[in-house]
Protein backbone atom coordinates (compact mmCIF):
# COMPACT_ATOMS: atom_id res chain seq x y z
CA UNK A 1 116.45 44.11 97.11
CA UNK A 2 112.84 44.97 96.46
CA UNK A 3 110.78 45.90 99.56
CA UNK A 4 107.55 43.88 99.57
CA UNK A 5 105.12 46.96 100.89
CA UNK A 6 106.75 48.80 97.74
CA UNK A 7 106.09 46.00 95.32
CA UNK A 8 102.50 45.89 96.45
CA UNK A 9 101.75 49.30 96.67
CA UNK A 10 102.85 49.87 92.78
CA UNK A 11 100.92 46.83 91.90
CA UNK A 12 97.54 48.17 93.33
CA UNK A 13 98.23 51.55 91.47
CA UNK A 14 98.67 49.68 88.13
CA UNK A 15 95.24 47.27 89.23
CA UNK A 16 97.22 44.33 89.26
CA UNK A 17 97.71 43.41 92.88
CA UNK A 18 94.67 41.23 92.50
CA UNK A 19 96.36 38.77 89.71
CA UNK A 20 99.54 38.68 91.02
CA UNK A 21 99.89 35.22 91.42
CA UNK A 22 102.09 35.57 95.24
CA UNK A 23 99.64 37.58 96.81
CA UNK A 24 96.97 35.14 95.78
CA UNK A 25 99.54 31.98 96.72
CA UNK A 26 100.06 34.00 100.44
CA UNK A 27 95.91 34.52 100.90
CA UNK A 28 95.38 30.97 100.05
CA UNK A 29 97.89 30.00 102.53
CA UNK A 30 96.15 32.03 104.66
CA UNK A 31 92.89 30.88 104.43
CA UNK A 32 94.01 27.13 104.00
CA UNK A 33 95.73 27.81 107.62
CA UNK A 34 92.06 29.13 109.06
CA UNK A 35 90.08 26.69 107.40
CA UNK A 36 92.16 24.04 109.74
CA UNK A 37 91.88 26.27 112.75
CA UNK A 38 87.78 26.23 112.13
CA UNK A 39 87.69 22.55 111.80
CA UNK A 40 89.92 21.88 115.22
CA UNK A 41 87.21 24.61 116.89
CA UNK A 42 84.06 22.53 115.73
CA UNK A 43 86.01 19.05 116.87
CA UNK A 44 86.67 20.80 120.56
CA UNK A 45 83.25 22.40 120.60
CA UNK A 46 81.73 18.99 119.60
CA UNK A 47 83.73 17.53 122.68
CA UNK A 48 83.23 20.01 124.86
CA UNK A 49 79.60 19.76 124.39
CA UNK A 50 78.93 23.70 123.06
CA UNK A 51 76.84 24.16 119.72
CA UNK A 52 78.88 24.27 116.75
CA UNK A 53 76.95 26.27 114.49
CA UNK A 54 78.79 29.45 114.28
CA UNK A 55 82.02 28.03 113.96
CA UNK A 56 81.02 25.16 110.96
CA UNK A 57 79.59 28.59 109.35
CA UNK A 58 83.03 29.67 109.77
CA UNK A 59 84.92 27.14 108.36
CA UNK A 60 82.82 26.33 105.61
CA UNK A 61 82.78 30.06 104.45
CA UNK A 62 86.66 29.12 104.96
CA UNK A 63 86.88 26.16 103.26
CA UNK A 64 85.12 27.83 100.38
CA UNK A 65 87.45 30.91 100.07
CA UNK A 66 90.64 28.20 100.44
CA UNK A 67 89.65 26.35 97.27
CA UNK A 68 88.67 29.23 95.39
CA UNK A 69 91.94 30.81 96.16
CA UNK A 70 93.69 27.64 95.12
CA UNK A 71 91.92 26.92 92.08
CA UNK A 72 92.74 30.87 91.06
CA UNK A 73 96.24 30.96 92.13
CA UNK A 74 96.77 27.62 89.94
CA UNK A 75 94.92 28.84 87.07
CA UNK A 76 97.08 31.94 86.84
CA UNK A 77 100.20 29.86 87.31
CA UNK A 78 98.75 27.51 84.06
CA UNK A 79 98.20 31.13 81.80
């Protein structure tokens, strides 16, 4: 079985561990799972009555990374 810290590790020797299509799959899970988190805080700071500036920063910047991550990790998947 191949360890996962090993696989990685040779990967970012070689340059690759940026294209690798699972570690791009796993950071867009990631960031899809934060970009949700940010949108619940700006829905309970909206009810709560607290400004919501600095978290709608947040989860726009977010919501930004999570489709670039998707539209990557799907464009590698298409090559």
């Amino acid at each position: 079985m191949i360890q996962l810290h090993t696989l990685v590790g040779s990967e970012a020797r070689h340059g690759s561990a940026r294209q690798s299509p699972l570690v791009r799959r796993v950071l867009a899970v990631v960031f899809t799972v934060a970009a949700i988190g940010s949108v619940v805080l700006v829905a309970v700071d909206l009810i709560v009555g607290r400004p919501a500036a600095g978290d709608l920063f947040i989860a726009f910047l977010n919501s930004l990374a999570t489709v670039w991550l998707w539209r990557t990790s799907s464009e590698t998947e298409r090559t």
